[in-house]
PDB file of N, CA and C in Angstrom:
ATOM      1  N   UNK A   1     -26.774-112.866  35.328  1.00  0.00           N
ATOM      2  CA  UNK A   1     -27.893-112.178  34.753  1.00  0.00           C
ATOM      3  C   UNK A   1     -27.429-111.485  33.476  1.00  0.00           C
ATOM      4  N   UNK A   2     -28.575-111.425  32.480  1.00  0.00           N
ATOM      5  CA  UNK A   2     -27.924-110.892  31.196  1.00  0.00           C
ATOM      6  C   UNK A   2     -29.165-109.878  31.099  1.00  0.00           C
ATOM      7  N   UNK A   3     -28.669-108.289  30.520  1.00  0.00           N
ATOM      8  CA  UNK A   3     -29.508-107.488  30.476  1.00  0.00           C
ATOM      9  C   UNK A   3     -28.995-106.043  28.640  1.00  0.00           C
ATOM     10  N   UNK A   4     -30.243-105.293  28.919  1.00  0.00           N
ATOM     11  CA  UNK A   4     -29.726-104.524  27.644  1.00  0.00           C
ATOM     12  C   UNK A   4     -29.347-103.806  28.107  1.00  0.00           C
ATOM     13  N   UNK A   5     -29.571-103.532  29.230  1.00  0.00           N
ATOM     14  CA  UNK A   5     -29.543-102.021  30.031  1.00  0.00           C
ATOM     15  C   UNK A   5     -27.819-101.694  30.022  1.00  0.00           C
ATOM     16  N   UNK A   6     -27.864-100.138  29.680  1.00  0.00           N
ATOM     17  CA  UNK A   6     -26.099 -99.794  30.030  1.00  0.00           C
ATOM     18  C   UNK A   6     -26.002 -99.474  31.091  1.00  0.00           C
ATOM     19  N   UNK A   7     -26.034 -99.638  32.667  1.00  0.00           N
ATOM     20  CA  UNK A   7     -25.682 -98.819  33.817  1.00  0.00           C
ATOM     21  C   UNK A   7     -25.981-100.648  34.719  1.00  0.00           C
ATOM     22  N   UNK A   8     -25.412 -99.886  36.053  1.00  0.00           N
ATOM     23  CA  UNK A   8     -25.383-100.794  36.942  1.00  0.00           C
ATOM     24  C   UNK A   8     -25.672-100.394  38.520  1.00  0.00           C
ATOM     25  N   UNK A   9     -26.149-101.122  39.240  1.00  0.00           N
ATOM     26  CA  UNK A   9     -26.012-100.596  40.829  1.00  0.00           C
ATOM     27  C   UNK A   9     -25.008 -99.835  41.329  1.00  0.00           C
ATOM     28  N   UNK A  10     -24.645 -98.217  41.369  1.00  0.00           N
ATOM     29  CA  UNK A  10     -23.659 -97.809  42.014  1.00  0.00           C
ATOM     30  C   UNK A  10     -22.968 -98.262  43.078  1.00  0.00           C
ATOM     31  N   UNK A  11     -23.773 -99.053  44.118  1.00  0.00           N
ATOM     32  CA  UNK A  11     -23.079 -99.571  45.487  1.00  0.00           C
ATOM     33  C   UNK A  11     -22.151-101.133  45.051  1.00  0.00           C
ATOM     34  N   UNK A  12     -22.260-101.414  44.045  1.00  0.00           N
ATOM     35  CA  UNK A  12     -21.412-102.420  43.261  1.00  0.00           C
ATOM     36  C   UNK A  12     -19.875-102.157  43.263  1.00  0.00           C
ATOM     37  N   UNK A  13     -19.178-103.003  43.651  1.00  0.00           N
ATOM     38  CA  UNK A  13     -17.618-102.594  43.607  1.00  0.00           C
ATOM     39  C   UNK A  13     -17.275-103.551  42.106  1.00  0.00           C
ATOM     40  N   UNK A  14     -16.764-103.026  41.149  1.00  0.00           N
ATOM     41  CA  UNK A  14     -16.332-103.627  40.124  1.00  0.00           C
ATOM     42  C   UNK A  14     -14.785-104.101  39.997  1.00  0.00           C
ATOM     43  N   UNK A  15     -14.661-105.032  40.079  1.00  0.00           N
ATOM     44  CA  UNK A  15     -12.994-105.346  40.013  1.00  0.00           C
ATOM     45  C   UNK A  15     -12.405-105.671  38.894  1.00  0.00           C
ATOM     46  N   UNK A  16     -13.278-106.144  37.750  1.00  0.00           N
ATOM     47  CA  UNK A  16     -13.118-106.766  36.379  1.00  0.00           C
ATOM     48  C   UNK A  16     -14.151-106.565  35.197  1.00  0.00           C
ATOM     49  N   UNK A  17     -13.996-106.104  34.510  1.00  0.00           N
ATOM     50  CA  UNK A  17     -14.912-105.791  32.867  1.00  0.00           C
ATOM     51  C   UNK A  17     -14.357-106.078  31.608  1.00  0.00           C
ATOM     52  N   UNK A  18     -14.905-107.331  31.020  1.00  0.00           N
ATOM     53  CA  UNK A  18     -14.018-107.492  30.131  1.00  0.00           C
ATOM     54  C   UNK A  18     -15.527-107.829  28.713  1.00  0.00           C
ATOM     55  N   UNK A  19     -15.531-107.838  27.832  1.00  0.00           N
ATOM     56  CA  UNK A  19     -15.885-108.269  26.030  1.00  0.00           C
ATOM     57  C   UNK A  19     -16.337-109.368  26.146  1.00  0.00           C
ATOM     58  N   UNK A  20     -17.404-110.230  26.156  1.00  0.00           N
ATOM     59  CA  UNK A  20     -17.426-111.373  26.047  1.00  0.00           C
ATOM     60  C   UNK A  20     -18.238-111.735  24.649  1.00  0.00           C
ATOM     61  N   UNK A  21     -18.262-112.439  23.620  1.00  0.00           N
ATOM     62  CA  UNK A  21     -18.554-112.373  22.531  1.00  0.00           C
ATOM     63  C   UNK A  21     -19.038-114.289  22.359  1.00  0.00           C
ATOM     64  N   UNK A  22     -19.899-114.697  21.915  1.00  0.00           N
ATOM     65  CA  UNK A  22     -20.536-115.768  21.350  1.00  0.00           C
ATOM     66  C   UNK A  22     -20.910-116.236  19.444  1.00  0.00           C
ATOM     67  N   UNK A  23     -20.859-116.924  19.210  1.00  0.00           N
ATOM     68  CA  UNK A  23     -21.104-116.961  17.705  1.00  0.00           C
ATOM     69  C   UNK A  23     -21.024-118.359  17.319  1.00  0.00           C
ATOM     70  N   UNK A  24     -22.175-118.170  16.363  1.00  0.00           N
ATOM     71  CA  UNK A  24     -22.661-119.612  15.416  1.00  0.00           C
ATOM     72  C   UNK A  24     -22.809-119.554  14.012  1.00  0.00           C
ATOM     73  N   UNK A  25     -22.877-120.166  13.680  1.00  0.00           N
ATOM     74  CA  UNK A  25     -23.044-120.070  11.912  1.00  0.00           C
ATOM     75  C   UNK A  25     -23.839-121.855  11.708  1.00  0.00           C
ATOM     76  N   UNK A  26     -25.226-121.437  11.520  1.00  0.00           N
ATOM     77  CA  UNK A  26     -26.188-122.649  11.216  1.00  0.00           C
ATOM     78  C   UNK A  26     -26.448-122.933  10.015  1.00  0.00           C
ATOM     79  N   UNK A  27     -26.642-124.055   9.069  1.00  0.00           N
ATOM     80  CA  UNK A  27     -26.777-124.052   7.488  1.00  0.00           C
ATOM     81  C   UNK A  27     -27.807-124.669   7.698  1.00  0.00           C
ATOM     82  N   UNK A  28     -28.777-124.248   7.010  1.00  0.00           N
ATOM     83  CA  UNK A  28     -30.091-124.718   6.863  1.00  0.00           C
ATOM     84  C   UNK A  28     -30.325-126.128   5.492  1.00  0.00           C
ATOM     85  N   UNK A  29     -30.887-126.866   5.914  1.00  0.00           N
ATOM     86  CA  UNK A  29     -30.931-128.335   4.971  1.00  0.00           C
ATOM     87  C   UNK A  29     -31.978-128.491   3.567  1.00  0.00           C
ATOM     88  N   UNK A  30     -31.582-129.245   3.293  1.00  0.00           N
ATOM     89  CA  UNK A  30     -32.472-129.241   2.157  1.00  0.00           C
ATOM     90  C   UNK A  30     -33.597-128.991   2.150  1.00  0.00           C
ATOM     91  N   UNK A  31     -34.653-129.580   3.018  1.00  0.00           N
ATOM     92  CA  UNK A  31     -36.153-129.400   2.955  1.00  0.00           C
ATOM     93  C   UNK A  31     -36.544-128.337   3.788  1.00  0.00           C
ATOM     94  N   UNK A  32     -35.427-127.545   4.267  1.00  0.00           N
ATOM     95  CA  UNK A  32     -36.151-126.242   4.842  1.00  0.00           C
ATOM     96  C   UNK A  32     -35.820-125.018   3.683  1.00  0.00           C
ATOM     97  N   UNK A  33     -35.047-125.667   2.886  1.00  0.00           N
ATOM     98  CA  UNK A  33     -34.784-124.427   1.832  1.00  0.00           C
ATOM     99  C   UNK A  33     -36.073-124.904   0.720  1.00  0.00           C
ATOM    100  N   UNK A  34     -36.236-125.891   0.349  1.00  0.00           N
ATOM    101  CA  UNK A  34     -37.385-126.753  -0.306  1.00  0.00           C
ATOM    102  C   UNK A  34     -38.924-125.957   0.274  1.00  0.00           C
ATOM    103  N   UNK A  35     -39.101-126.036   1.158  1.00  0.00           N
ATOM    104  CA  UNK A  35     -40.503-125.152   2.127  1.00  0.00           C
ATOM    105  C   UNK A  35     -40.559-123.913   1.629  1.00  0.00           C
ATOM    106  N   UNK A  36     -39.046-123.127   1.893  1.00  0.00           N
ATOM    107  CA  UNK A  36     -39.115-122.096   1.731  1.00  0.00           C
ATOM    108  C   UNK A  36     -39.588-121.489   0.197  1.00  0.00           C
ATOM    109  N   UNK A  37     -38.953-122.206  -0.556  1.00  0.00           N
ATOM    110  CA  UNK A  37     -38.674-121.932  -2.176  1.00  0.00           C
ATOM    111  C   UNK A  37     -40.237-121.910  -2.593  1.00  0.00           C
ATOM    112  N   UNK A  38     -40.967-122.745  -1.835  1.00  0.00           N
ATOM    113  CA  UNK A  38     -42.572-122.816  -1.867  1.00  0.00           C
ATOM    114  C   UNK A  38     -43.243-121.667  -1.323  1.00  0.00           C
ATOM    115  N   UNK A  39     -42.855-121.122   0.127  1.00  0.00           N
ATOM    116  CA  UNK A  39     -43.713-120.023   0.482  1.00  0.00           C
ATOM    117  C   UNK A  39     -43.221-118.588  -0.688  1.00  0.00           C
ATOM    118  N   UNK A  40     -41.699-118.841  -1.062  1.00  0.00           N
ATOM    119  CA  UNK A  40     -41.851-117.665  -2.111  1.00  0.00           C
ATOM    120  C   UNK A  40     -42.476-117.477  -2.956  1.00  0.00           C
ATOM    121  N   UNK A  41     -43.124-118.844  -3.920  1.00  0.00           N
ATOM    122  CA  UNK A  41     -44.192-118.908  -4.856  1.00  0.00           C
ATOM    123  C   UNK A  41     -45.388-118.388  -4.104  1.00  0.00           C
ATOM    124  N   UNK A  42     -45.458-119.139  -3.299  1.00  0.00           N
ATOM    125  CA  UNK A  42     -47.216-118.588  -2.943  1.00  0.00           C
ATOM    126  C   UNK A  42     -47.390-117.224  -1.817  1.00  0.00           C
ATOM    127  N   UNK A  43     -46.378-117.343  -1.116  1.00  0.00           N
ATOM    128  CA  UNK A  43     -46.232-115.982  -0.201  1.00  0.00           C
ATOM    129  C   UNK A  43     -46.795-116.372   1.036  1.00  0.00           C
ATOM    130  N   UNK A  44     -46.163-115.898   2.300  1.00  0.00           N
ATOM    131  CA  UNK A  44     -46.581-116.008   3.491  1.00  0.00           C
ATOM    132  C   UNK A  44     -45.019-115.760   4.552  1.00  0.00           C
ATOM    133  N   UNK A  45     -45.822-116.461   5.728  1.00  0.00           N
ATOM    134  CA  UNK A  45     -44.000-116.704   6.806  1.00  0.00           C
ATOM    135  C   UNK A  45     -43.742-117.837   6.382  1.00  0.00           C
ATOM    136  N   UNK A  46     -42.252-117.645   6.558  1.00  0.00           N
ATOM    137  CA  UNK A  46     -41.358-118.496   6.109  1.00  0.00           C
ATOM    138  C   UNK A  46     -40.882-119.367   7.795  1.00  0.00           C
ATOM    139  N   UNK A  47     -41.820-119.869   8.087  1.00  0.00           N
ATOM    140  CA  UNK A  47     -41.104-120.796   9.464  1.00  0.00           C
ATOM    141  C   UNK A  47     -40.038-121.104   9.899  1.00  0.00           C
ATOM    142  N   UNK A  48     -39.839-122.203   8.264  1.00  0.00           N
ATOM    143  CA  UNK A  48     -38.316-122.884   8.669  1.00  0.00           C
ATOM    144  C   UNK A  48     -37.610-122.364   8.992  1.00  0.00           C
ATOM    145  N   UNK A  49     -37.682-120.899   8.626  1.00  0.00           N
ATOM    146  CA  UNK A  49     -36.654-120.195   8.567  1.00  0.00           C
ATOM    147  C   UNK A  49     -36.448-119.067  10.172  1.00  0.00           C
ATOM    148  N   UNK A  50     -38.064-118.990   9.977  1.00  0.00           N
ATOM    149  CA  UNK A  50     -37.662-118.433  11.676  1.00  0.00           C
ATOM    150  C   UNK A  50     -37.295-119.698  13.058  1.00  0.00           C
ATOM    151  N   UNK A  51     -37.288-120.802  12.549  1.00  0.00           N
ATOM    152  CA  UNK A  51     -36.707-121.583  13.597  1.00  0.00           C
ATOM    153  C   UNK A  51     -35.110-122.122  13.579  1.00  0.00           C
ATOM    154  N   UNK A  52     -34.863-121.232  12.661  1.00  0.00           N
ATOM    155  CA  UNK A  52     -33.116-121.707  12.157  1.00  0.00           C
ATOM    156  C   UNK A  52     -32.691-120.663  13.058  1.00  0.00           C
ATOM    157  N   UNK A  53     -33.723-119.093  12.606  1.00  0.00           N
ATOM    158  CA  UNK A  53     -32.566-118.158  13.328  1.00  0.00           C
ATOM    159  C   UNK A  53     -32.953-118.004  14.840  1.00  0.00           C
ATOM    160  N   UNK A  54     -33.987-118.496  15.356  1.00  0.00           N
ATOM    161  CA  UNK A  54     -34.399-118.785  16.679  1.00  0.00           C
ATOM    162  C   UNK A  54     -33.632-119.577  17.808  1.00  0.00           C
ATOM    163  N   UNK A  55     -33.202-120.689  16.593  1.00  0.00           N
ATOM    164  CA  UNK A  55     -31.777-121.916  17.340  1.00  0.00           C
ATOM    165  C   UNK A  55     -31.045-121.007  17.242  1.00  0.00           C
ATOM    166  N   UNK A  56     -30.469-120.341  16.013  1.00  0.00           N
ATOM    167  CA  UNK A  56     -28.872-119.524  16.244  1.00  0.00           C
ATOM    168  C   UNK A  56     -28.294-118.488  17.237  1.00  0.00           C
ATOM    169  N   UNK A  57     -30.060-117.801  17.228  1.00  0.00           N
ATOM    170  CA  UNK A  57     -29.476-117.001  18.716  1.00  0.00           C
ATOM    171  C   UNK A  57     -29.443-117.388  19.634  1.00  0.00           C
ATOM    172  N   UNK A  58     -30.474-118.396  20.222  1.00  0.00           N
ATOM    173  CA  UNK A  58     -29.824-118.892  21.472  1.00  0.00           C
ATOM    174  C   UNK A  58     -29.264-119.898  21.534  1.00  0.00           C
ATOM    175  N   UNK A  59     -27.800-120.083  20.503  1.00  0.00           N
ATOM    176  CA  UNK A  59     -26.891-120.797  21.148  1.00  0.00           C
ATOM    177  C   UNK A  59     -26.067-119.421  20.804  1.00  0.00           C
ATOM    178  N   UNK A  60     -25.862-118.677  20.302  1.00  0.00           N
ATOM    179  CA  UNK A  60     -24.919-117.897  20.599  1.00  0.00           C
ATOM    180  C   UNK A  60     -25.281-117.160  21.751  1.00  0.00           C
ATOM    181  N   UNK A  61     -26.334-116.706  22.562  1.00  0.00           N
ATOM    182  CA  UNK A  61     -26.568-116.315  23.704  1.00  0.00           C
ATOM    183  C   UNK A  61     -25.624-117.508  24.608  1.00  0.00           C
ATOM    184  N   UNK A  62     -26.058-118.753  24.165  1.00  0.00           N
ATOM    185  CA  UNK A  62     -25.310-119.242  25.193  1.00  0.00           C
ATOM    186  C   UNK A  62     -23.758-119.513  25.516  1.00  0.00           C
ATOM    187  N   UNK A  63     -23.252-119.841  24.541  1.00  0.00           N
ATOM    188  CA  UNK A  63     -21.681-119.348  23.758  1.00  0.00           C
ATOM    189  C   UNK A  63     -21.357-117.884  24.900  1.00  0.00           C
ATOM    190  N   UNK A  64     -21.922-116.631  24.634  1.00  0.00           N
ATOM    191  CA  UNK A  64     -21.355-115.873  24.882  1.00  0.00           C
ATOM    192  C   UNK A  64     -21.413-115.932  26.528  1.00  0.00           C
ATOM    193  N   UNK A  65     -22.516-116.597  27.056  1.00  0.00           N
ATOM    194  CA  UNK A  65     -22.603-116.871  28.730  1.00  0.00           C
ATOM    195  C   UNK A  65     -21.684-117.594  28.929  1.00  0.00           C
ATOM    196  N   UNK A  66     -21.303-118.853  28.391  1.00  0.00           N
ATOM    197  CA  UNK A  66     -20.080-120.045  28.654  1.00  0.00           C
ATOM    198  C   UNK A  66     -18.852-118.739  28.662  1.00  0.00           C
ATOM    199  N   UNK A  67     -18.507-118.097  28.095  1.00  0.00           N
ATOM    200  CA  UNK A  67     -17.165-117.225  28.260  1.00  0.00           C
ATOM    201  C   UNK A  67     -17.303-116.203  28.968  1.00  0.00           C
ATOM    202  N   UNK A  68     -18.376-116.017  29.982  1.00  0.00           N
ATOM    203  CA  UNK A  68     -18.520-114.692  30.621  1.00  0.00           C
ATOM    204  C   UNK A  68     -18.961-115.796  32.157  1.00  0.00           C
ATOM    205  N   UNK A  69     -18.404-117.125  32.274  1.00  0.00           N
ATOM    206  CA  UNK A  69     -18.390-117.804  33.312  1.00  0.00           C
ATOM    207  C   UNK A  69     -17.674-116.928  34.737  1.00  0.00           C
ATOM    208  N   UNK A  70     -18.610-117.100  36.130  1.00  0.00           N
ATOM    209  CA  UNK A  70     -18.297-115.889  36.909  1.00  0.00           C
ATOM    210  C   UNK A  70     -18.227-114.836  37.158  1.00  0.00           C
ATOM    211  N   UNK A  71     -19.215-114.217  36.296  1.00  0.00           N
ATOM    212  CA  UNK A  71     -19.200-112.439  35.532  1.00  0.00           C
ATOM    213  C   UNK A  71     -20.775-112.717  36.749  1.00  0.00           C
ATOM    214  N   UNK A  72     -20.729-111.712  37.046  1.00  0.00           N
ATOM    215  CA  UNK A  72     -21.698-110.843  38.395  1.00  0.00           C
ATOM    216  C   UNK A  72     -23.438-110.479  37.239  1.00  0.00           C
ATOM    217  N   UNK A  73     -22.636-109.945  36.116  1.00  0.00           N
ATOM    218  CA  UNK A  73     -23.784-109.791  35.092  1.00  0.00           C
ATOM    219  C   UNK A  73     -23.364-109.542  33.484  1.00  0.00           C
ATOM    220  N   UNK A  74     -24.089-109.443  32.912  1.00  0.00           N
ATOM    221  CA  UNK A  74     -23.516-109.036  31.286  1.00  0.00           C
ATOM    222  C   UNK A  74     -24.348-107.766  31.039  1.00  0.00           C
ATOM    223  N   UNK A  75     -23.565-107.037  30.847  1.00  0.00           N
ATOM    224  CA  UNK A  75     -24.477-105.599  30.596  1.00  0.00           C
ATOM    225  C   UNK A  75     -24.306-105.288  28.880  1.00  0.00           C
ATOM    226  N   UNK A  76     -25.666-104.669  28.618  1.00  0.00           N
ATOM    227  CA  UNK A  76     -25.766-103.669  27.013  1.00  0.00           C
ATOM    228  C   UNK A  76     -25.230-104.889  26.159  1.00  0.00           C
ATOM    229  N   UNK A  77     -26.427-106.504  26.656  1.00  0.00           N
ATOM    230  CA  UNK A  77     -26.173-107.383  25.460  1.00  0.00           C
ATOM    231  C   UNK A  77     -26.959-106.889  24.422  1.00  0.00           C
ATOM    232  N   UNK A  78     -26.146-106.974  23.012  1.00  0.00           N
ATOM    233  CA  UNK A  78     -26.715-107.069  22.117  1.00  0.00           C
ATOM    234  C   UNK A  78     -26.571-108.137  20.959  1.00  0.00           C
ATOM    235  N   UNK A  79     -28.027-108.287  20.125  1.00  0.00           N
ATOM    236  CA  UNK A  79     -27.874-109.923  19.283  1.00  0.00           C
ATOM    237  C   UNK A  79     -27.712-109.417  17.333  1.00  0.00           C
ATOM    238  N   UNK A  80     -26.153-109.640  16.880  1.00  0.00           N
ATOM    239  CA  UNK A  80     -27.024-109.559  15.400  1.00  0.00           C
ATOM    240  C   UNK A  80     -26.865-110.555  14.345  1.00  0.00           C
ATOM    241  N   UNK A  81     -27.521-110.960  13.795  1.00  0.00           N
ATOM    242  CA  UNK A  81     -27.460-111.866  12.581  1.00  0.00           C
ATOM    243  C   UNK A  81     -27.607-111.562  11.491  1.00  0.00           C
ATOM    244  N   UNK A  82     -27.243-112.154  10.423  1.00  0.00           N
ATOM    245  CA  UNK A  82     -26.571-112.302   9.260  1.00  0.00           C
ATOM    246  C   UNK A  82     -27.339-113.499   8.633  1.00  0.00           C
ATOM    247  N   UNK A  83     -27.606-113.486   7.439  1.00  0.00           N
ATOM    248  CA  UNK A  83     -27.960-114.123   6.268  1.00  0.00           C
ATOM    249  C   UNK A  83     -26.388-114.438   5.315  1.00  0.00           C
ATOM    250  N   UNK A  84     -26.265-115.883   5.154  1.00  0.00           N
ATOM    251  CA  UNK A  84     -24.917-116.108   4.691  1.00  0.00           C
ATOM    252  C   UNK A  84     -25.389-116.894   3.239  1.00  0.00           C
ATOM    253  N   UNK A  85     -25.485-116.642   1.988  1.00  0.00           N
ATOM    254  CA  UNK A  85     -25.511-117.396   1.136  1.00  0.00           C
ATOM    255  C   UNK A  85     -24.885-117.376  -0.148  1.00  0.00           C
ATOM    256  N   UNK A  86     -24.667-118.598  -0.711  1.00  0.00           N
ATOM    257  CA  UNK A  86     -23.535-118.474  -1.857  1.00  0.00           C
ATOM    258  C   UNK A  86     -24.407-120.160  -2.746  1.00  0.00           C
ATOM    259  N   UNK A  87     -24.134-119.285  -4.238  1.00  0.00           N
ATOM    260  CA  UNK A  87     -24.295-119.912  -5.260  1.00  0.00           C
ATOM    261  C   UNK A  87     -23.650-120.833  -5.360  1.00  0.00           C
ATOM    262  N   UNK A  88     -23.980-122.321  -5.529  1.00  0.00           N
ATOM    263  CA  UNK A  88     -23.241-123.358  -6.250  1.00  0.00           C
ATOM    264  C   UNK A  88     -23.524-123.599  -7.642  1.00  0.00           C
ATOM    265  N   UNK A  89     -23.064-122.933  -8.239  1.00  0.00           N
ATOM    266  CA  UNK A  89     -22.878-122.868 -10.065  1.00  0.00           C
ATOM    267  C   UNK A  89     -22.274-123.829 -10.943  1.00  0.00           C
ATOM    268  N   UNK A  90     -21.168-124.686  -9.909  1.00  0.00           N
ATOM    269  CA  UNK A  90     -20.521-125.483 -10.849  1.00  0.00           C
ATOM    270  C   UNK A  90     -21.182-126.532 -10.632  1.00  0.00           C
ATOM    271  N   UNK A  91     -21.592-127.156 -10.051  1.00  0.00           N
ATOM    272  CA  UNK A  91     -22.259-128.440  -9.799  1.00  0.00           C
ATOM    273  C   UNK A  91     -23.750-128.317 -10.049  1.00  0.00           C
ATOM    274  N   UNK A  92     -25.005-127.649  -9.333  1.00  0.00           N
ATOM    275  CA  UNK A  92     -25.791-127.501  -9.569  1.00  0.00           C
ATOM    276  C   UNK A  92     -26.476-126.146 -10.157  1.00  0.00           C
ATOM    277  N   UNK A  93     -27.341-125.973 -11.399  1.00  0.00           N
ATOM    278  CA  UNK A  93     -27.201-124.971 -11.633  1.00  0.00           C
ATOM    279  C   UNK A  93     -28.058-123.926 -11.098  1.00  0.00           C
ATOM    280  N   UNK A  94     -29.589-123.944 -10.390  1.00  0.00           N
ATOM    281  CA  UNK A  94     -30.279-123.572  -9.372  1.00  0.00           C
ATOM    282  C   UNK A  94     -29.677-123.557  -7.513  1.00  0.00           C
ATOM    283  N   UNK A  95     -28.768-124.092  -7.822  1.00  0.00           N
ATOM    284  CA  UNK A  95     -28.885-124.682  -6.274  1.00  0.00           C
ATOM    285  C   UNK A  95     -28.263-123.412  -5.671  1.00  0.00           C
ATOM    286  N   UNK A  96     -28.617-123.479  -4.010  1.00  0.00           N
ATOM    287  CA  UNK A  96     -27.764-122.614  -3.682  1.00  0.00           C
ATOM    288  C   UNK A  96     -27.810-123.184  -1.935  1.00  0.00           C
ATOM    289  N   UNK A  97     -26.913-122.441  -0.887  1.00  0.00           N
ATOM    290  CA  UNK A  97     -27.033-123.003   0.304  1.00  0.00           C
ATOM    291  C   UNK A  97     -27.023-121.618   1.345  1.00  0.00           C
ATOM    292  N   UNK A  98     -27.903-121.468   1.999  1.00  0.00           N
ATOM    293  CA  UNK A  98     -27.939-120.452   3.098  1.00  0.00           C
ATOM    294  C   UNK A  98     -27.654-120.892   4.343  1.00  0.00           C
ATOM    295  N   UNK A  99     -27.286-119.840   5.005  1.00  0.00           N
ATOM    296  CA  UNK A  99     -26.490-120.348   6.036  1.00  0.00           C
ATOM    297  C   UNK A  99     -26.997-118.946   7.294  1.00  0.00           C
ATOM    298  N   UNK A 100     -27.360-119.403   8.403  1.00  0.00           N
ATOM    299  CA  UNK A 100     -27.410-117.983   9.196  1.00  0.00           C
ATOM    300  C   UNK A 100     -26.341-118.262  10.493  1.00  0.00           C
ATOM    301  N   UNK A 101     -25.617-116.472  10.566  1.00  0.00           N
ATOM    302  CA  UNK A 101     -24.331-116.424  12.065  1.00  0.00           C
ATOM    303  C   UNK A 101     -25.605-116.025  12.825  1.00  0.00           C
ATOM    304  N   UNK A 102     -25.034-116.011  14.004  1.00  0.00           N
ATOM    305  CA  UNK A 102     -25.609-115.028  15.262  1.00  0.00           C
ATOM    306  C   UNK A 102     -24.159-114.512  15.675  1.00  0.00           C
ATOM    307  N   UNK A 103     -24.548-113.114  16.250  1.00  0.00           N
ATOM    308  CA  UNK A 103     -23.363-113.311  17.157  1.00  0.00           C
ATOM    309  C   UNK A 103     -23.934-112.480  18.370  1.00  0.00           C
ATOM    310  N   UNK A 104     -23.761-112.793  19.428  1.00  0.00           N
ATOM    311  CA  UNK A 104     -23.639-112.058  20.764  1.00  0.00           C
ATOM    312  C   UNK A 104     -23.022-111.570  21.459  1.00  0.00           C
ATOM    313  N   UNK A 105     -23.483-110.239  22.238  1.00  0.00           N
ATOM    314  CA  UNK A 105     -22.046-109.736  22.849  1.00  0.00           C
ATOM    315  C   UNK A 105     -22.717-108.936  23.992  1.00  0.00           C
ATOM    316  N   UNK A 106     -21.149-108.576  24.818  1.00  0.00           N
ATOM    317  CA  UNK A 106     -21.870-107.850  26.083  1.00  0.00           C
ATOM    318  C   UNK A 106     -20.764-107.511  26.131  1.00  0.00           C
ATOM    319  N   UNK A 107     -21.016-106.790  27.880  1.00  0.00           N
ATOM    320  CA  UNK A 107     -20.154-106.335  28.814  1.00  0.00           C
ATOM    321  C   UNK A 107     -20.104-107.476  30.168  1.00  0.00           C
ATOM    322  N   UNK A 108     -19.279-107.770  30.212  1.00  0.00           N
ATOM    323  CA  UNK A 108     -19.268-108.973  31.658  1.00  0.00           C
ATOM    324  C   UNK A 108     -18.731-108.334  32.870  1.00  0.00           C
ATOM    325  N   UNK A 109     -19.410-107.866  33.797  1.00  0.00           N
ATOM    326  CA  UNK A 109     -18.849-107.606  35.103  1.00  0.00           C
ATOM    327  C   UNK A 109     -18.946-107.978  35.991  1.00  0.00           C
ATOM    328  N   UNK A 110     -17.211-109.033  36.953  1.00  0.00           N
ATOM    329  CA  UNK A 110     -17.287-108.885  38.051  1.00  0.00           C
ATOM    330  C   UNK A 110     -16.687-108.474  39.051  1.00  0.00           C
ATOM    331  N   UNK A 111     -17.946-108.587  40.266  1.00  0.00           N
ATOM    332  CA  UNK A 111     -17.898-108.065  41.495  1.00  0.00           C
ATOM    333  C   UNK A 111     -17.468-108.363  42.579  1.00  0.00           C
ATOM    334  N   UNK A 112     -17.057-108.167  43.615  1.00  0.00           N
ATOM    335  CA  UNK A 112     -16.692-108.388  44.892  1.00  0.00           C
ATOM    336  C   UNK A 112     -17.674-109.073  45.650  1.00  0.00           C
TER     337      UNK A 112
END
């Protein structure tokens, strides 16, 4: 079970608590930066873009579950992402490439 909450069942015997951490870094493709470059002209939501960072967190949700394999629960997960982008100047002179991390993290505890 994965939760935000910081506390746990007192009648819980804890034998192990350890960091478990997840992370992705997704680059978004040509025609979703193409869409986008359009809703900035005319204005609105930007979709493509909420379905890039929609994939990124939950695979880093899941990333951080794959390393918290046998953990009783993950406590006080929290999700943050990042906007990653950098100019390509020498080659193209508009162009550029964005990129979004996730990263996830908790507390993994297990129990008896």
């Amino acid at each position: 079970m994965v939760t935000g909450k910081n506390f746990l069942d007192p009648e819980q015997k804890i034998i192990k608590a350890k960091l478990v951490v997840g992370s992705v870094v997704i680059a978004s493709d040509y025609f979703k930066r193409l869409l986008a470059g359009l809703r900035n002209i005319f204005g609105g939501q930007v979709n493509a873009y909420e379905t890039l960072i929609d994939r990124a967190r939950r695979e880093a949700i899941l990333r951080m579950k794959s390393q918290a394999e046998g953990a009783a629960i993950i406590l006080n997960m929290r999700i943050e992402t990042t906007n990653i982008s950098r100019r390509q100047s020498r080659t193209r002179r508009n162009s550029s490439s964005a990129s979004i991390e996730a990263i996830a993290y908790g507390t993994a505890l297990y129990t008896e």
